[in-house]
C-alpha atoms as a PDB file:
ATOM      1  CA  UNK A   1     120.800 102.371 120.701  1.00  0.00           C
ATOM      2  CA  UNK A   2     118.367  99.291 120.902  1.00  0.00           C
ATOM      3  CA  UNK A   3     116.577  98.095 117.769  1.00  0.00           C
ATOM      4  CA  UNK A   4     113.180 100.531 118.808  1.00  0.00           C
ATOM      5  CA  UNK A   5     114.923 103.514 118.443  1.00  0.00           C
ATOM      6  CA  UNK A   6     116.839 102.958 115.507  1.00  0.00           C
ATOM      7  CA  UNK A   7     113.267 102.450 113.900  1.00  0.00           C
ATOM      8  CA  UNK A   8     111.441 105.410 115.509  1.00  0.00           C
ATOM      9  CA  UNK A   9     114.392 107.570 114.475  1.00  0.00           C
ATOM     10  CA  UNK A  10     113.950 105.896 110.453  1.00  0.00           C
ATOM     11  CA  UNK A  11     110.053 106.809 110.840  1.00  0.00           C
ATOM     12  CA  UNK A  12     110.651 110.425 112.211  1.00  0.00           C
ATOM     13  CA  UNK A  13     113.455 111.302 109.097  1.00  0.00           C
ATOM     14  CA  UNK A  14     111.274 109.721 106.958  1.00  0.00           C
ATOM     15  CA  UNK A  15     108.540 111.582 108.194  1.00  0.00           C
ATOM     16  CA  UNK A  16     110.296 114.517 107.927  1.00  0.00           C
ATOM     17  CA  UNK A  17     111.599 114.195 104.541  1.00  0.00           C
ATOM     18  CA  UNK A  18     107.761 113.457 103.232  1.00  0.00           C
ATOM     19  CA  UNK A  19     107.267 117.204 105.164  1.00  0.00           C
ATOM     20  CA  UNK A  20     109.969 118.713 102.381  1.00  0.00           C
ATOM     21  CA  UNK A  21     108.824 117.046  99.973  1.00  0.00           C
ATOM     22  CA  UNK A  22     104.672 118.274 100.352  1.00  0.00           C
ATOM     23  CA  UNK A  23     106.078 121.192 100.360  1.00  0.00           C
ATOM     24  CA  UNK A  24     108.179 120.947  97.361  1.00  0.00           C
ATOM     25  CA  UNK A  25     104.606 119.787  95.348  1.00  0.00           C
ATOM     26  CA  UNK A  26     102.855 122.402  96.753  1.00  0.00           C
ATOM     27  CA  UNK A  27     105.788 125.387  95.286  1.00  0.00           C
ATOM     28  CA  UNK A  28     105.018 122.624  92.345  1.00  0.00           C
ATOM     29  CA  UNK A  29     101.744 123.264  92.180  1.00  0.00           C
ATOM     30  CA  UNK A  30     101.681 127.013  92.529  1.00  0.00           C
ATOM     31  CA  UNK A  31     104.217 127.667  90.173  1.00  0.00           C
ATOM     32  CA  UNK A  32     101.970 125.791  87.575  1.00  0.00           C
ATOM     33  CA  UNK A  33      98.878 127.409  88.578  1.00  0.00           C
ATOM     34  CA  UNK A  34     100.725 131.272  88.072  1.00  0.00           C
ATOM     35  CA  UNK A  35     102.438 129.507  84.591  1.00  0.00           C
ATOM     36  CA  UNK A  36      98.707 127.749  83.231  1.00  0.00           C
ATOM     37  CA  UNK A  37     100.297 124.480  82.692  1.00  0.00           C
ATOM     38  CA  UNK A  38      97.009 122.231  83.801  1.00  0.00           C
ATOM     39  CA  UNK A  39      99.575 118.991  83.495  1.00  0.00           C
ATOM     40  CA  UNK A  40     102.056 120.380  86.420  1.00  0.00           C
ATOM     41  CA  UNK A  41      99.246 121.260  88.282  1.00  0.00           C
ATOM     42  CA  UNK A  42      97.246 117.596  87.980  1.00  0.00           C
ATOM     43  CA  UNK A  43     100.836 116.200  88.735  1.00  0.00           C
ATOM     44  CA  UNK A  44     101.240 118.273  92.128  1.00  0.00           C
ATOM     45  CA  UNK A  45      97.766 117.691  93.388  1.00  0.00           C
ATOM     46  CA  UNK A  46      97.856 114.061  92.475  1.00  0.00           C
ATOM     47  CA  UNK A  47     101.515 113.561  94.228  1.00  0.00           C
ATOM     48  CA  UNK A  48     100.256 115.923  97.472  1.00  0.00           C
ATOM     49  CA  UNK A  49      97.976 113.115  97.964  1.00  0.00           C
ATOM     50  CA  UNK A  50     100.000 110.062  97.700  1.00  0.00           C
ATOM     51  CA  UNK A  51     102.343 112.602 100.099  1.00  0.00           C
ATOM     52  CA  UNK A  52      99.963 112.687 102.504  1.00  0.00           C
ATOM     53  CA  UNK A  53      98.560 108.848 102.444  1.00  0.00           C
ATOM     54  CA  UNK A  54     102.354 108.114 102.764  1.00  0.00           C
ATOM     55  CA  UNK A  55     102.758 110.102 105.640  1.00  0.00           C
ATOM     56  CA  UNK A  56      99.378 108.756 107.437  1.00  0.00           C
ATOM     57  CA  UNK A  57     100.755 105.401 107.212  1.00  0.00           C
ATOM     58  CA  UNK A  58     103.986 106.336 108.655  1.00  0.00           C
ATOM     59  CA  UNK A  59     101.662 108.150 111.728  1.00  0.00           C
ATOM     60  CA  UNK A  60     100.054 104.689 111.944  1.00  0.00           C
ATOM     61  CA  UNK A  61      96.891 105.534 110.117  1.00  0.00           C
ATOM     62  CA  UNK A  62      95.593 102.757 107.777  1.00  0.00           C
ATOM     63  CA  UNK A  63      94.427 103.435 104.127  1.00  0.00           C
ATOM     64  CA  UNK A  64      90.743 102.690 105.467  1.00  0.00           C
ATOM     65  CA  UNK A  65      90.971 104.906 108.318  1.00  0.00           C
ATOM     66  CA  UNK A  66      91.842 107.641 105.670  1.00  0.00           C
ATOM     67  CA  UNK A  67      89.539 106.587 103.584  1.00  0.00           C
ATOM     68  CA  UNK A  68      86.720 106.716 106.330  1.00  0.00           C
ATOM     69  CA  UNK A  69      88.082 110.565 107.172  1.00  0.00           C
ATOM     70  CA  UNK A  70      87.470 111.798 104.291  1.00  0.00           C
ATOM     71  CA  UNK A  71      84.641 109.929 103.564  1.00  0.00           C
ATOM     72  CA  UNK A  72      83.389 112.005 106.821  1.00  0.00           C
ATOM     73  CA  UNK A  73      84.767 115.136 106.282  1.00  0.00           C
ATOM     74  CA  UNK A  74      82.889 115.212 102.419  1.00  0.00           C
ATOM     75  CA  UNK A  75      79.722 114.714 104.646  1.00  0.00           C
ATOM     76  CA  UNK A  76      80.311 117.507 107.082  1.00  0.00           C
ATOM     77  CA  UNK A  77      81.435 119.900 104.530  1.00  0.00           C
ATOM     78  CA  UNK A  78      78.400 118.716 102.032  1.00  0.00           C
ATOM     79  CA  UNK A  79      75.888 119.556 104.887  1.00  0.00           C
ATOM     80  CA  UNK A  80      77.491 122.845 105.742  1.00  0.00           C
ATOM     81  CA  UNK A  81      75.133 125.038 103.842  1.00  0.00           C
ATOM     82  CA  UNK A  82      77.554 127.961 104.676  1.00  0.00           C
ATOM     83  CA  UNK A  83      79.991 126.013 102.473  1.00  0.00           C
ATOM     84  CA  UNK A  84      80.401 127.404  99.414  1.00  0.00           C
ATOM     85  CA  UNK A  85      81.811 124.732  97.768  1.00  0.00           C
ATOM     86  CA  UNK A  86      78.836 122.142  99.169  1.00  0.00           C
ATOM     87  CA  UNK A  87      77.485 121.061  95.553  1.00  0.00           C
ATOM     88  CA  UNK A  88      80.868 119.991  94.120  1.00  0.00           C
ATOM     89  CA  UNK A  89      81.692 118.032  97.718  1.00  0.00           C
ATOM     90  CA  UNK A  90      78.358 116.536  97.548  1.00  0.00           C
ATOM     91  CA  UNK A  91      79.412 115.174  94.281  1.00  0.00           C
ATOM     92  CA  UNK A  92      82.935 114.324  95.172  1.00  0.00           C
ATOM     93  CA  UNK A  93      81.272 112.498  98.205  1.00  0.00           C
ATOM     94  CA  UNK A  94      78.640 110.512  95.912  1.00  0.00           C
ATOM     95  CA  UNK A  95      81.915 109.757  93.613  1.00  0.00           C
ATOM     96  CA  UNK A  96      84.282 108.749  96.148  1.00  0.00           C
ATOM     97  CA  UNK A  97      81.244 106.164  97.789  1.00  0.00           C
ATOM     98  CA  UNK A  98      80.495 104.571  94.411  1.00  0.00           C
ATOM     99  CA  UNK A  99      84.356 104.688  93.329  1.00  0.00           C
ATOM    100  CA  UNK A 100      84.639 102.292  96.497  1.00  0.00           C
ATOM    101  CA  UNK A 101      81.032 100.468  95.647  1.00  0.00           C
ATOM    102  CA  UNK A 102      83.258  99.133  92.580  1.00  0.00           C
ATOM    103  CA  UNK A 103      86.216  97.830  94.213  1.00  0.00           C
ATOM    104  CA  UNK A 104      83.721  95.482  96.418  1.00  0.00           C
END
């Protein structure tokens, strides 16, 4: 097996190992949702997103290309006015551009 498959094969069981464990935060995160404990749930949603920055660099997606994404995808779902959740994206969106205003 040459040195480019060894590595592919690391990415893919890596890969698949972040899979299990997103899906071990999200049982996580329900089970502290049905139990009320606001710390296990704050714990699951904050490690379900380093999960899934993890596995977009392992894809080949950059932090900034992420960042951009969702940086998009607030906008879209801001502007929906079908969206029922548009006021607290909006937000989220002004948040996340002035969160990234400070790091400048």
């Amino acid at each position: 097996m040459t040195a480019n498959h060894i590595d592919i094969a690391r990415n893919l069981k890596i890969i698949e190992g972040l899979k299990v464990q997103l899906l071990s935060v999200i049982a996580e995160l329900f089970s502290g949702l049905y139990r009320g404990l606001e710390d296990n749930v704050l714990d699951a949603l904050s490690a379900a997103i380093v999960i899934l920055f993890s596995m977009a660099d392992r894809l080949g997606i950059s932090i900034r290309r992420m960042d951009i994404a969702i940086e998009e995808k607030l906008q879209d779902r801001a502007a929906n006015p079908e969206n029922s959740l548009r006021q607290f994206e909006a937000e989220l969106l002004s948040y996340w551009r002035g969160k990234h205003r400070d790091e400048d």
